[in-house]
PDB file of N, CA and C in Angstrom:
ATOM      1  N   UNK A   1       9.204  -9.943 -22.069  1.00  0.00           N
ATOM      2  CA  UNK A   1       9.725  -9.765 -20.729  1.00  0.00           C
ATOM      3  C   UNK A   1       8.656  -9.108 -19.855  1.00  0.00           C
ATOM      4  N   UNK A   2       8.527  -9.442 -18.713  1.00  0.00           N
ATOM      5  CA  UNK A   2       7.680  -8.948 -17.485  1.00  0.00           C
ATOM      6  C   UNK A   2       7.955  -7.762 -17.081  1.00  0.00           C
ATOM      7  N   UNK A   3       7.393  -7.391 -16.801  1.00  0.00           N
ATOM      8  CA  UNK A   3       7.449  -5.551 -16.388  1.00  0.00           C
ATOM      9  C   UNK A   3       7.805  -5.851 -15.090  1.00  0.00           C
ATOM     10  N   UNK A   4       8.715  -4.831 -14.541  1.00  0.00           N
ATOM     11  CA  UNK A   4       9.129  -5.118 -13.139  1.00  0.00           C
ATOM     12  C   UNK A   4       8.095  -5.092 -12.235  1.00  0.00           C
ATOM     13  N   UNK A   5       7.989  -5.389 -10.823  1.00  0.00           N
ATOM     14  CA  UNK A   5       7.238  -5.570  -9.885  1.00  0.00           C
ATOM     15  C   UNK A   5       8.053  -5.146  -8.840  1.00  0.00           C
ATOM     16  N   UNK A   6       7.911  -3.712  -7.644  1.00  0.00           N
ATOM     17  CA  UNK A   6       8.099  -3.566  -6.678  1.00  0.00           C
ATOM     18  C   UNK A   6       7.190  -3.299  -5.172  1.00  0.00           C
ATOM     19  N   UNK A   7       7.628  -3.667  -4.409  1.00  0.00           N
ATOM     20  CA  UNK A   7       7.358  -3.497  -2.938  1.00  0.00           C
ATOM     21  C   UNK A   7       7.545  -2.489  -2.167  1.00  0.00           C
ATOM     22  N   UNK A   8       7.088  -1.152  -2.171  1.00  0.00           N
ATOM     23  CA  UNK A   8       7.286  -0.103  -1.731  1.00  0.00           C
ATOM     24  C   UNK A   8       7.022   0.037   0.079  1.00  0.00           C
ATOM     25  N   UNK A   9       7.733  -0.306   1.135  1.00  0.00           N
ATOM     26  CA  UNK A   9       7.496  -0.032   2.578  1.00  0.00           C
ATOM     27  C   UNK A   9       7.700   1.287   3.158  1.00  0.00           C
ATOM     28  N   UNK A  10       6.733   2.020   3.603  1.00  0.00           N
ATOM     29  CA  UNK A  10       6.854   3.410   4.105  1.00  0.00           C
ATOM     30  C   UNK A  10       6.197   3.958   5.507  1.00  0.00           C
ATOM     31  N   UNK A  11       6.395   4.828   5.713  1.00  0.00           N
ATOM     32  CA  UNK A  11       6.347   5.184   6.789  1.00  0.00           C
ATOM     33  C   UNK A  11       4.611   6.630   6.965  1.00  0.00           C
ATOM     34  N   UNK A  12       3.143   6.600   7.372  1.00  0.00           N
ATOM     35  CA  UNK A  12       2.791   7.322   7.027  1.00  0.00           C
ATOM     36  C   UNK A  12       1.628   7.393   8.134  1.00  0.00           C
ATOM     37  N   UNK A  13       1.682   8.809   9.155  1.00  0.00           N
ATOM     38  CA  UNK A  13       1.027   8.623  10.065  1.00  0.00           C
ATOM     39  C   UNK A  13       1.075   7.293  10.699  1.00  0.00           C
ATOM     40  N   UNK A  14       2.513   7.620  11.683  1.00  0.00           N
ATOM     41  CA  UNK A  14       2.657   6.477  12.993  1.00  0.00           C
ATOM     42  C   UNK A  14       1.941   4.610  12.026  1.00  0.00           C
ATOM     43  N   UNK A  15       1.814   4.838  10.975  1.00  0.00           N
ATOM     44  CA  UNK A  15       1.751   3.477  10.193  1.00  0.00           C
ATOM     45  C   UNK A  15       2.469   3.019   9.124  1.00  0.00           C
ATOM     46  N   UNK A  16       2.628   1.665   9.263  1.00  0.00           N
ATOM     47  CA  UNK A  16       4.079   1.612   8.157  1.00  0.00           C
ATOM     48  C   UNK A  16       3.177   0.544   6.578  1.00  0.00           C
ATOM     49  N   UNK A  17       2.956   1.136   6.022  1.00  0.00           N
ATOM     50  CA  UNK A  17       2.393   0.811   4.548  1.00  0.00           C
ATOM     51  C   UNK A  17       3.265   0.403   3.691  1.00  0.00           C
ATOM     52  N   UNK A  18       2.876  -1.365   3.040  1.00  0.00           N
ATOM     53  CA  UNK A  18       3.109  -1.746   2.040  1.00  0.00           C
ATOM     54  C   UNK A  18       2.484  -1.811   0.864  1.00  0.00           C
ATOM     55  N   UNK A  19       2.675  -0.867   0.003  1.00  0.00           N
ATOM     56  CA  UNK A  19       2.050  -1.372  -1.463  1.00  0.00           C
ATOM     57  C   UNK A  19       3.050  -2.032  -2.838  1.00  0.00           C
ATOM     58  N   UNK A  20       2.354  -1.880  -3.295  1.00  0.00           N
ATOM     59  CA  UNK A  20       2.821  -2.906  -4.875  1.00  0.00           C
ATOM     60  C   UNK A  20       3.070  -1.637  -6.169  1.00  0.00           C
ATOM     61  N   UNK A  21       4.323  -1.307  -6.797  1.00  0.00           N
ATOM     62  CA  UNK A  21       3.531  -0.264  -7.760  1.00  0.00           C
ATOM     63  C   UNK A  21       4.441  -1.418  -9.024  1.00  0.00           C
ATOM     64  N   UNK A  22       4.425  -0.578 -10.266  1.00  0.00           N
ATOM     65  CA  UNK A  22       4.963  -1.088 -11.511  1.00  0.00           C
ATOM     66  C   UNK A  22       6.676  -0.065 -11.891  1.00  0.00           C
ATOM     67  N   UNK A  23       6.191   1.459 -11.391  1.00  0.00           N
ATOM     68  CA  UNK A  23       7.457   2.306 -11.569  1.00  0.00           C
ATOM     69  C   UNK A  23       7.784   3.289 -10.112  1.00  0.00           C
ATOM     70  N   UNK A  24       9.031   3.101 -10.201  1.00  0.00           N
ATOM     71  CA  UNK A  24       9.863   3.837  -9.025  1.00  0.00           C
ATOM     72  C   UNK A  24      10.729   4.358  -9.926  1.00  0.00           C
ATOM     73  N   UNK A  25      10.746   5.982  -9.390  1.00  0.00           N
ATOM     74  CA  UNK A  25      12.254   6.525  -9.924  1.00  0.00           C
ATOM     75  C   UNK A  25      12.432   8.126  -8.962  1.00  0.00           C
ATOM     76  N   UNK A  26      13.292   8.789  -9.704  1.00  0.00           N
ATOM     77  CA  UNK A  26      13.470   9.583  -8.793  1.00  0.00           C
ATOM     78  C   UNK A  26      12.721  10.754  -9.027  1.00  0.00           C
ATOM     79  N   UNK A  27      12.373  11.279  -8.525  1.00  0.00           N
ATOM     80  CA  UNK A  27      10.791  12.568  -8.565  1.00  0.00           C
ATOM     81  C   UNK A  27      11.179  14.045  -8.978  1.00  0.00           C
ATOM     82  N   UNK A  28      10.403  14.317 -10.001  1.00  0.00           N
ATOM     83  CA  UNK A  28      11.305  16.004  -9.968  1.00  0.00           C
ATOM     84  C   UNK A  28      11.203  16.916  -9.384  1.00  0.00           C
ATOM     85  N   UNK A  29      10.326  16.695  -7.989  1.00  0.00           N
ATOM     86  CA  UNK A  29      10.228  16.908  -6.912  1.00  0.00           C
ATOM     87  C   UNK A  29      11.455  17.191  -5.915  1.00  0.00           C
ATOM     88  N   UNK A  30      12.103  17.977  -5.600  1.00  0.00           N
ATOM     89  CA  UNK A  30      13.086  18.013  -4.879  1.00  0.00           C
ATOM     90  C   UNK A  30      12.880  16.913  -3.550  1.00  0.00           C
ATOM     91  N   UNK A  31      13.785  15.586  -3.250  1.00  0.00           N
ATOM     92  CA  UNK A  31      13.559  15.362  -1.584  1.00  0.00           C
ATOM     93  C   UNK A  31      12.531  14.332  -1.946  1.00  0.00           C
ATOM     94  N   UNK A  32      11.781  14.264  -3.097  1.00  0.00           N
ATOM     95  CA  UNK A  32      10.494  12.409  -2.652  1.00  0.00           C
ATOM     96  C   UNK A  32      11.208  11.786  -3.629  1.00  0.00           C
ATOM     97  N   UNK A  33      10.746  10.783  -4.071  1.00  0.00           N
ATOM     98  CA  UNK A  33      10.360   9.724  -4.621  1.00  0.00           C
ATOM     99  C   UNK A  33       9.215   9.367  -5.069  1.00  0.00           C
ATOM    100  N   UNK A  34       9.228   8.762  -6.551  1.00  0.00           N
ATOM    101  CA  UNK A  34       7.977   9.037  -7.337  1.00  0.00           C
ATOM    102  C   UNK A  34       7.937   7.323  -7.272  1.00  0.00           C
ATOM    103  N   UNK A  35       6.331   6.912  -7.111  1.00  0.00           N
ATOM    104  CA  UNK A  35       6.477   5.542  -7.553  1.00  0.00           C
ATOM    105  C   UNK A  35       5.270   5.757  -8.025  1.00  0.00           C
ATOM    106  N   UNK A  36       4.969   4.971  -9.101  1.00  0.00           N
ATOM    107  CA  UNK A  36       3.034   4.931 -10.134  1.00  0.00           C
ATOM    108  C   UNK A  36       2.934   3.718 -10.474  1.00  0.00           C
ATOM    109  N   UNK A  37       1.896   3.670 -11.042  1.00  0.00           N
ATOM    110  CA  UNK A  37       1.403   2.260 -11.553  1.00  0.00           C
ATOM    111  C   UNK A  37       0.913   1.840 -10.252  1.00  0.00           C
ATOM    112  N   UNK A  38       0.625   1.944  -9.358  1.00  0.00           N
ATOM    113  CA  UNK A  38      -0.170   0.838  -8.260  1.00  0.00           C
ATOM    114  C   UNK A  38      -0.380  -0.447  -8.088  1.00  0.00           C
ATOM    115  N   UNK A  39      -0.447  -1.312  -7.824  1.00  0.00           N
ATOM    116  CA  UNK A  39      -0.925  -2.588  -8.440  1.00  0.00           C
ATOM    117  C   UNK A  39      -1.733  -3.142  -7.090  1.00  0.00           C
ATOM    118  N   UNK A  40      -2.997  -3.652  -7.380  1.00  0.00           N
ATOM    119  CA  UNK A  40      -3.887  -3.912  -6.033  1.00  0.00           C
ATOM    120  C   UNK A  40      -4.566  -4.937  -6.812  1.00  0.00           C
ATOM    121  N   UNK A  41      -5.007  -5.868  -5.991  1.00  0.00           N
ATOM    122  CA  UNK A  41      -5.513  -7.286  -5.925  1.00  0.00           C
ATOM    123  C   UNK A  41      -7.044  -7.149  -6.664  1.00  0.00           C
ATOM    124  N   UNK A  42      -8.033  -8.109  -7.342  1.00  0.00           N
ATOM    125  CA  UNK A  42      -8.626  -7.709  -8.299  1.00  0.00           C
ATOM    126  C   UNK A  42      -9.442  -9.020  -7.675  1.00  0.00           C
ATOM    127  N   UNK A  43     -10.745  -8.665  -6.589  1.00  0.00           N
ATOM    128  CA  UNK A  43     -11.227  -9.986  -6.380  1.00  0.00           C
ATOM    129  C   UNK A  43     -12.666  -9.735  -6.679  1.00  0.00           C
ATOM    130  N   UNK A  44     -12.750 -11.415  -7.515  1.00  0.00           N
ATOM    131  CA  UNK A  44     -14.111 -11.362  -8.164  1.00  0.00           C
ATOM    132  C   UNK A  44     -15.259 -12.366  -7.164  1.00  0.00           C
ATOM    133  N   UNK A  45     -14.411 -12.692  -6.394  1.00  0.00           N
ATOM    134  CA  UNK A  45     -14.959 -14.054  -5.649  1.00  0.00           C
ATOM    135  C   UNK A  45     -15.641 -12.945  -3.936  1.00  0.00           C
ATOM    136  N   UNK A  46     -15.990 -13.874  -3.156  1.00  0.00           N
ATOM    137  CA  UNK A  46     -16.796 -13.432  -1.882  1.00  0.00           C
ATOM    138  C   UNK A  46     -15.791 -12.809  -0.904  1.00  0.00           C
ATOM    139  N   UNK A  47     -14.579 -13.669  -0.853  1.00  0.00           N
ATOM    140  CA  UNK A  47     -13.364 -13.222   0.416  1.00  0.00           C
ATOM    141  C   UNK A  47     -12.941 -11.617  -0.465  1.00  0.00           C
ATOM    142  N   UNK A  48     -13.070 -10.734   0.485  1.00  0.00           N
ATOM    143  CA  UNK A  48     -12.346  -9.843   0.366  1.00  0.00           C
ATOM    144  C   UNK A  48     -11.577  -9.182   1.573  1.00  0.00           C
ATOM    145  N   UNK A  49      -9.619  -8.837   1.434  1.00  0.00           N
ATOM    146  CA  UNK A  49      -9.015  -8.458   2.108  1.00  0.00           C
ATOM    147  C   UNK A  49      -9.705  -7.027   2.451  1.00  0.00           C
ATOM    148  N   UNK A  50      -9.865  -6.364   3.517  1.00  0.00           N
ATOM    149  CA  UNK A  50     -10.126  -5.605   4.130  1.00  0.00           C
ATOM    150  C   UNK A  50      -8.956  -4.416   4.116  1.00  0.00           C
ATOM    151  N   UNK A  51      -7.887  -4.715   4.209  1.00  0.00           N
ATOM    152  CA  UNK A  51      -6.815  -4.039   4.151  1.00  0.00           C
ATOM    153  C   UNK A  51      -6.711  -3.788   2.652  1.00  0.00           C
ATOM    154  N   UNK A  52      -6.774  -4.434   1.533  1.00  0.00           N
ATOM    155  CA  UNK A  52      -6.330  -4.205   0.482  1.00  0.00           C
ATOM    156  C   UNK A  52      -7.610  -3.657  -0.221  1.00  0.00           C
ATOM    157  N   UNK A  53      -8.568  -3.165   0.301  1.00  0.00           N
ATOM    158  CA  UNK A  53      -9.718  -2.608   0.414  1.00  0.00           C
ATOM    159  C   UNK A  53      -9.558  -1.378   0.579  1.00  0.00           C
ATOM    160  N   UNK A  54      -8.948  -0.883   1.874  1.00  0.00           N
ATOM    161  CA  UNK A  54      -8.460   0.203   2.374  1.00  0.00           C
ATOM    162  C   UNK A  54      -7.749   1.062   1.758  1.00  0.00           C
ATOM    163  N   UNK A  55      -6.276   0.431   1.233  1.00  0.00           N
ATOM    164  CA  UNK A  55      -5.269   0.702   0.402  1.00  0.00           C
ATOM    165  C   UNK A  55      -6.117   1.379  -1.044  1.00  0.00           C
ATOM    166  N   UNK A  56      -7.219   0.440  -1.399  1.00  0.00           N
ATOM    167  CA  UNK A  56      -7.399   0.852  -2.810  1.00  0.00           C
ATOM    168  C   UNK A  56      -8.413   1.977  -2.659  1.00  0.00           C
ATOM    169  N   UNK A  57      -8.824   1.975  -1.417  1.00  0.00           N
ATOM    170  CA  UNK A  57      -9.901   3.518  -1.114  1.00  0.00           C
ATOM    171  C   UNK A  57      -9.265   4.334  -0.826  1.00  0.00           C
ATOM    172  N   UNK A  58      -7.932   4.520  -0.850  1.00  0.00           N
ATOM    173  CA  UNK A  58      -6.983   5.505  -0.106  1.00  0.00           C
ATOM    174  C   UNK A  58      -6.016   6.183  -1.685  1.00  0.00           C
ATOM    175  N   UNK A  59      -5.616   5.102  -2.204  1.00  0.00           N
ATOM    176  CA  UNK A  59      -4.842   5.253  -3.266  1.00  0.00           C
ATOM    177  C   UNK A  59      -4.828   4.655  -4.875  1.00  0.00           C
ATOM    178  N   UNK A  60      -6.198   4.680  -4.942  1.00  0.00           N
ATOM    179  CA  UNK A  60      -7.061   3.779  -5.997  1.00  0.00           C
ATOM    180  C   UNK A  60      -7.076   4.724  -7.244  1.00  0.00           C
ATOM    181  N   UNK A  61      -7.471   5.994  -6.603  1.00  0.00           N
ATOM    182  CA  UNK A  61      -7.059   6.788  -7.776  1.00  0.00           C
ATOM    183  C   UNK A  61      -6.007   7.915  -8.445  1.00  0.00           C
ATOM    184  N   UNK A  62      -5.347   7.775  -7.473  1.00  0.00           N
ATOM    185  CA  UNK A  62      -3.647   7.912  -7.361  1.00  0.00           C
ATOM    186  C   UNK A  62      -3.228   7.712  -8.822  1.00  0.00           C
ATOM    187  N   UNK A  63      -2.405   8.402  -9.699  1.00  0.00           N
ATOM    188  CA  UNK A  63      -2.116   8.346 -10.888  1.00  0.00           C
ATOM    189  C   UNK A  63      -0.438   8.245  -9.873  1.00  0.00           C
ATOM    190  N   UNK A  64       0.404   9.316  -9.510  1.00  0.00           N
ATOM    191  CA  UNK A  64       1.979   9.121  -9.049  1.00  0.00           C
ATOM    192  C   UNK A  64       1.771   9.385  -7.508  1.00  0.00           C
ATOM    193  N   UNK A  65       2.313   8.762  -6.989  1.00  0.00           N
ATOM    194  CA  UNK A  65       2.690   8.923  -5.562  1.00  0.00           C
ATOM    195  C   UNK A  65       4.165   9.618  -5.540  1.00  0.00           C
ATOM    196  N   UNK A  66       4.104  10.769  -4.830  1.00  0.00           N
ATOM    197  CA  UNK A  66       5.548  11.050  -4.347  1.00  0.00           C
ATOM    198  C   UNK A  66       5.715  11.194  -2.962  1.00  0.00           C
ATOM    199  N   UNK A  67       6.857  10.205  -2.269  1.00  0.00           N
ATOM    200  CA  UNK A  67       6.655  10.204  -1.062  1.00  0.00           C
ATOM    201  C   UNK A  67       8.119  10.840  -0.706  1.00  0.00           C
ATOM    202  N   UNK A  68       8.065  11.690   0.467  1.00  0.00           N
ATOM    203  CA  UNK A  68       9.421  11.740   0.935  1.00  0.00           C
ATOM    204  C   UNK A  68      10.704  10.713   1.339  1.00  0.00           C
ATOM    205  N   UNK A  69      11.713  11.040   0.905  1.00  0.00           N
ATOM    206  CA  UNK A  69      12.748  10.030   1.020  1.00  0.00           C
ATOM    207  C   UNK A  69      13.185   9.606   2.464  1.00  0.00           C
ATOM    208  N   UNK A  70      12.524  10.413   3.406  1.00  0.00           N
ATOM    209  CA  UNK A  70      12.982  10.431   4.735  1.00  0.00           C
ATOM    210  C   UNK A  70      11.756   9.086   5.687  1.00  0.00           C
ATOM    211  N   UNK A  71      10.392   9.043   4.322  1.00  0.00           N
ATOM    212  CA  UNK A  71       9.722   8.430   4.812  1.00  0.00           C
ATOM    213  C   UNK A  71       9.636   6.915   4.461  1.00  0.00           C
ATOM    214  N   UNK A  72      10.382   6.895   3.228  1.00  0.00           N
ATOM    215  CA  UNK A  72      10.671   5.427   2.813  1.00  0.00           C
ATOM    216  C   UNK A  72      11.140   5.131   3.503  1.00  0.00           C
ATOM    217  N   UNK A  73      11.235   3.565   3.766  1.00  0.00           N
ATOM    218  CA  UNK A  73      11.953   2.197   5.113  1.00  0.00           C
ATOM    219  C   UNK A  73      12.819   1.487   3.858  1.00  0.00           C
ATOM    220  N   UNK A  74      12.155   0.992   2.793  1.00  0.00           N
ATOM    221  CA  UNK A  74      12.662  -0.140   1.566  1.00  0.00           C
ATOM    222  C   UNK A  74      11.980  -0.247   0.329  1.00  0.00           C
ATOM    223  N   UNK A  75      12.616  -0.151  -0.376  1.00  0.00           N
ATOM    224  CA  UNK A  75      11.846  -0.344  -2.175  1.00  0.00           C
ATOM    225  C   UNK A  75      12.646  -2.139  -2.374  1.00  0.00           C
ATOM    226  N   UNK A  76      11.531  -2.869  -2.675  1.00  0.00           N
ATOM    227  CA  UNK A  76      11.912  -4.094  -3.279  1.00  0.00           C
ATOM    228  C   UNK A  76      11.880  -4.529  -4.527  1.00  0.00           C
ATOM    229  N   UNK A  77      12.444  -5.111  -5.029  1.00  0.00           N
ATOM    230  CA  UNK A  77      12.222  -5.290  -6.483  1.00  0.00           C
ATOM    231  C   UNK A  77      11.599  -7.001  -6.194  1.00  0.00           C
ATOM    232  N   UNK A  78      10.366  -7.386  -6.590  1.00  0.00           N
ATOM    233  CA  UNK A  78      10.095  -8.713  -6.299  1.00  0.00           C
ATOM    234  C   UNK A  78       9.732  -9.663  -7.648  1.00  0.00           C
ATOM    235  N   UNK A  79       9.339 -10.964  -7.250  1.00  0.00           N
ATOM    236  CA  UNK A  79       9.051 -11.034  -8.980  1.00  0.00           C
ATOM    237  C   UNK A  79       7.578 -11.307  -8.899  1.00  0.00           C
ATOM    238  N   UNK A  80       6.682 -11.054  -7.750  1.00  0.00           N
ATOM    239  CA  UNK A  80       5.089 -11.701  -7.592  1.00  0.00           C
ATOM    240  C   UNK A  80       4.434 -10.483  -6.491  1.00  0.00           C
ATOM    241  N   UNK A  81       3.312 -10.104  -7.034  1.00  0.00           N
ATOM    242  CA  UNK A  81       2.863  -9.685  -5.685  1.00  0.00           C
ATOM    243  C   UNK A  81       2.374 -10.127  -4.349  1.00  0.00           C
ATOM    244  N   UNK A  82       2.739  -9.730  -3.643  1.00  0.00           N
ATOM    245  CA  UNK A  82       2.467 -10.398  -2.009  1.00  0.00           C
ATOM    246  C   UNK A  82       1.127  -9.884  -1.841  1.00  0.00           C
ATOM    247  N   UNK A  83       0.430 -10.167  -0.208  1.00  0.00           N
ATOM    248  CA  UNK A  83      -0.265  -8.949   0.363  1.00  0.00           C
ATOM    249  C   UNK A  83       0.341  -7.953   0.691  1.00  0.00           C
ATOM    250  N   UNK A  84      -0.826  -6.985   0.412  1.00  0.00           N
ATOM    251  CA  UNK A  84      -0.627  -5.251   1.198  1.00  0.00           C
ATOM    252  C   UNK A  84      -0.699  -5.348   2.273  1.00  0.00           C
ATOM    253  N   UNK A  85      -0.298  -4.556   3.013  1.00  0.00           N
ATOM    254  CA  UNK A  85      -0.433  -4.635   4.618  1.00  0.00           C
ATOM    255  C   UNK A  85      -0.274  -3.365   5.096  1.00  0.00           C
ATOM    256  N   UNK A  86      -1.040  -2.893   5.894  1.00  0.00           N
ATOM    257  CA  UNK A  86      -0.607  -1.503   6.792  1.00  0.00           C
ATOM    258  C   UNK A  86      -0.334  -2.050   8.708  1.00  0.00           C
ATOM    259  N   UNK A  87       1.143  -1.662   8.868  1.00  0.00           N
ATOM    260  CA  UNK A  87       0.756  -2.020   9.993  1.00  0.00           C
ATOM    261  C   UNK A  87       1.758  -0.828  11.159  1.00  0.00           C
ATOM    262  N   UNK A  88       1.077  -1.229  12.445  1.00  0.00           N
ATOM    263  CA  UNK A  88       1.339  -0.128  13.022  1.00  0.00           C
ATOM    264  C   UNK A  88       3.081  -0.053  13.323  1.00  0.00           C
ATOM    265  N   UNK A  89       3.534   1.233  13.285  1.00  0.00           N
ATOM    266  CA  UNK A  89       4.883   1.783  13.268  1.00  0.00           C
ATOM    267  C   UNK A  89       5.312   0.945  15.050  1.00  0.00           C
ATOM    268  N   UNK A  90       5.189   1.160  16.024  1.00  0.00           N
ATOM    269  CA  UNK A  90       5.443   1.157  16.762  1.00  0.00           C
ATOM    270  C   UNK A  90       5.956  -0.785  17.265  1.00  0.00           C
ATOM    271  N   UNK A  91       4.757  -0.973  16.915  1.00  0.00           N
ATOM    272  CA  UNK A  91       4.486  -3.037  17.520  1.00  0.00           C
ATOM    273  C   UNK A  91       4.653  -3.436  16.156  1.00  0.00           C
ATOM    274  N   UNK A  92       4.477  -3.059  15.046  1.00  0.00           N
ATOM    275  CA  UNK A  92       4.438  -3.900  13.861  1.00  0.00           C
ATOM    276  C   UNK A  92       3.366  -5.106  13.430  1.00  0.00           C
ATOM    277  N   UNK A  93       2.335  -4.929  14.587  1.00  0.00           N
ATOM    278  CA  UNK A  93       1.609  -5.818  14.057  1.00  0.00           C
ATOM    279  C   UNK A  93       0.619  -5.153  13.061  1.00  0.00           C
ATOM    280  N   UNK A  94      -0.182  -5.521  12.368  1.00  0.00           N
ATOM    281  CA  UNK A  94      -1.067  -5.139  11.070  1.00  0.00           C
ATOM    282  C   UNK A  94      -2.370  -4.523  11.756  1.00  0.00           C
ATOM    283  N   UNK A  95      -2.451  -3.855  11.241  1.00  0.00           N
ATOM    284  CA  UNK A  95      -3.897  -3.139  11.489  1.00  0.00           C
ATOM    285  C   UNK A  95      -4.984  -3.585  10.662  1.00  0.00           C
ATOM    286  N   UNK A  96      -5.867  -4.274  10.854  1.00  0.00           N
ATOM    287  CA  UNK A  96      -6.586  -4.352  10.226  1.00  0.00           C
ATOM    288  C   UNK A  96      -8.536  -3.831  10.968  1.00  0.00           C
ATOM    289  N   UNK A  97      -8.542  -3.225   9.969  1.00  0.00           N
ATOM    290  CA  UNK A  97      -9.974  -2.966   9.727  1.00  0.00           C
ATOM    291  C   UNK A  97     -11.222  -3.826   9.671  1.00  0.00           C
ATOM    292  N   UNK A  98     -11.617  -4.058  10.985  1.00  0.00           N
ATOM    293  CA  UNK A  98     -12.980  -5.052  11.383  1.00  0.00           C
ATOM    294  C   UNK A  98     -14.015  -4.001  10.754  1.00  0.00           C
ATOM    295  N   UNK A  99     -14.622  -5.809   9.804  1.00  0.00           N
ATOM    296  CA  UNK A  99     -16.081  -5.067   9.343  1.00  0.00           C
ATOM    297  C   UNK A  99     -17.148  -4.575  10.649  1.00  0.00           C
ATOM    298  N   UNK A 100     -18.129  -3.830   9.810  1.00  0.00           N
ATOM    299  CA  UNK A 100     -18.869  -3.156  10.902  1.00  0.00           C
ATOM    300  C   UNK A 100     -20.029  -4.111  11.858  1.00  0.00           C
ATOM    301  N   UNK A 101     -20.146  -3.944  12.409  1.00  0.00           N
ATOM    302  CA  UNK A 101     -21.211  -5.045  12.989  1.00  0.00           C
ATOM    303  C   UNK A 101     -22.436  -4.730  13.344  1.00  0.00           C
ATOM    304  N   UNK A 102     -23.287  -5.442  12.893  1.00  0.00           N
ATOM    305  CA  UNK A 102     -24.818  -4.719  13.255  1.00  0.00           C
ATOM    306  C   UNK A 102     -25.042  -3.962  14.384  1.00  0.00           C
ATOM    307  N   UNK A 103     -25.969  -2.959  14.766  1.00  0.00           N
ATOM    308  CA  UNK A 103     -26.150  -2.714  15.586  1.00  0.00           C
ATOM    309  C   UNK A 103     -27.035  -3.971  16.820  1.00  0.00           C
ATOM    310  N   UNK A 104     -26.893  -3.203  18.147  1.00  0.00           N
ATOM    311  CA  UNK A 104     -27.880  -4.372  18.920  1.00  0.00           C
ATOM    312  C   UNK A 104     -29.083  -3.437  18.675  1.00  0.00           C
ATOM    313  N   UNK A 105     -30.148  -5.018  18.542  1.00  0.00           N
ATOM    314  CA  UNK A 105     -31.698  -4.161  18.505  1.00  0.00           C
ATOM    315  C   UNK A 105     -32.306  -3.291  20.177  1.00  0.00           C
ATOM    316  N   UNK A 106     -32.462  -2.344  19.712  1.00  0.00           N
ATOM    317  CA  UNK A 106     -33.312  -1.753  21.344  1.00  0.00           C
ATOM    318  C   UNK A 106     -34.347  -2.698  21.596  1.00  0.00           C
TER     319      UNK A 106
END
């Protein structure tokens, strides 16, 4: 049998973050929610998501996340991982992180 797969949507600095973990439960943390296992995209090829880049520089070495319950939106139980996405609280559209661009020559 497959190990479950969830969709964790939250709320964190005016941005609303989706990640992927393996376990959700309840935290012995008074007030969060514990979710671990992480699960982030594994690319060997040239395209790389920028966002799921981000995510894994942010929370890559994250062993448990405990987030407040006030800051969760939805825990999904899915059966595949999607993309990650961070996007802004307000418009909902995605934030994404433009690579850097050369400078202009003087």
């Amino acid at each position: 049998m497959a190990k479950k797969l969830y969709k964790i949507t939250f709320l964190n600095h005016t941005k609303v973050y989706e990640l992927y973990a393996r376990q959700v439960a309840a935290s012995s943390l008074w007030g969060f929610t514990e979710v671990g296992e992480l699960v982030f995209d594994v690319h060997d090829g040239v395209v790389i998501d920028p966002t799921e880049e981000r995510l894994r520089d942010e929370f890559g070495a994250t062993q448990v996340l405990h987030l407040p319950m006030q800051s969760i939106v939805r825990i999904e139980e899915v059966e595949r991982k999607g993309q990650s996405a961070i996007r802004d609280a307000a418009t909902g559209e995605k934030v994404v992180t433009p690579f850097p661009l050369p400078a202009k020559p003087r």
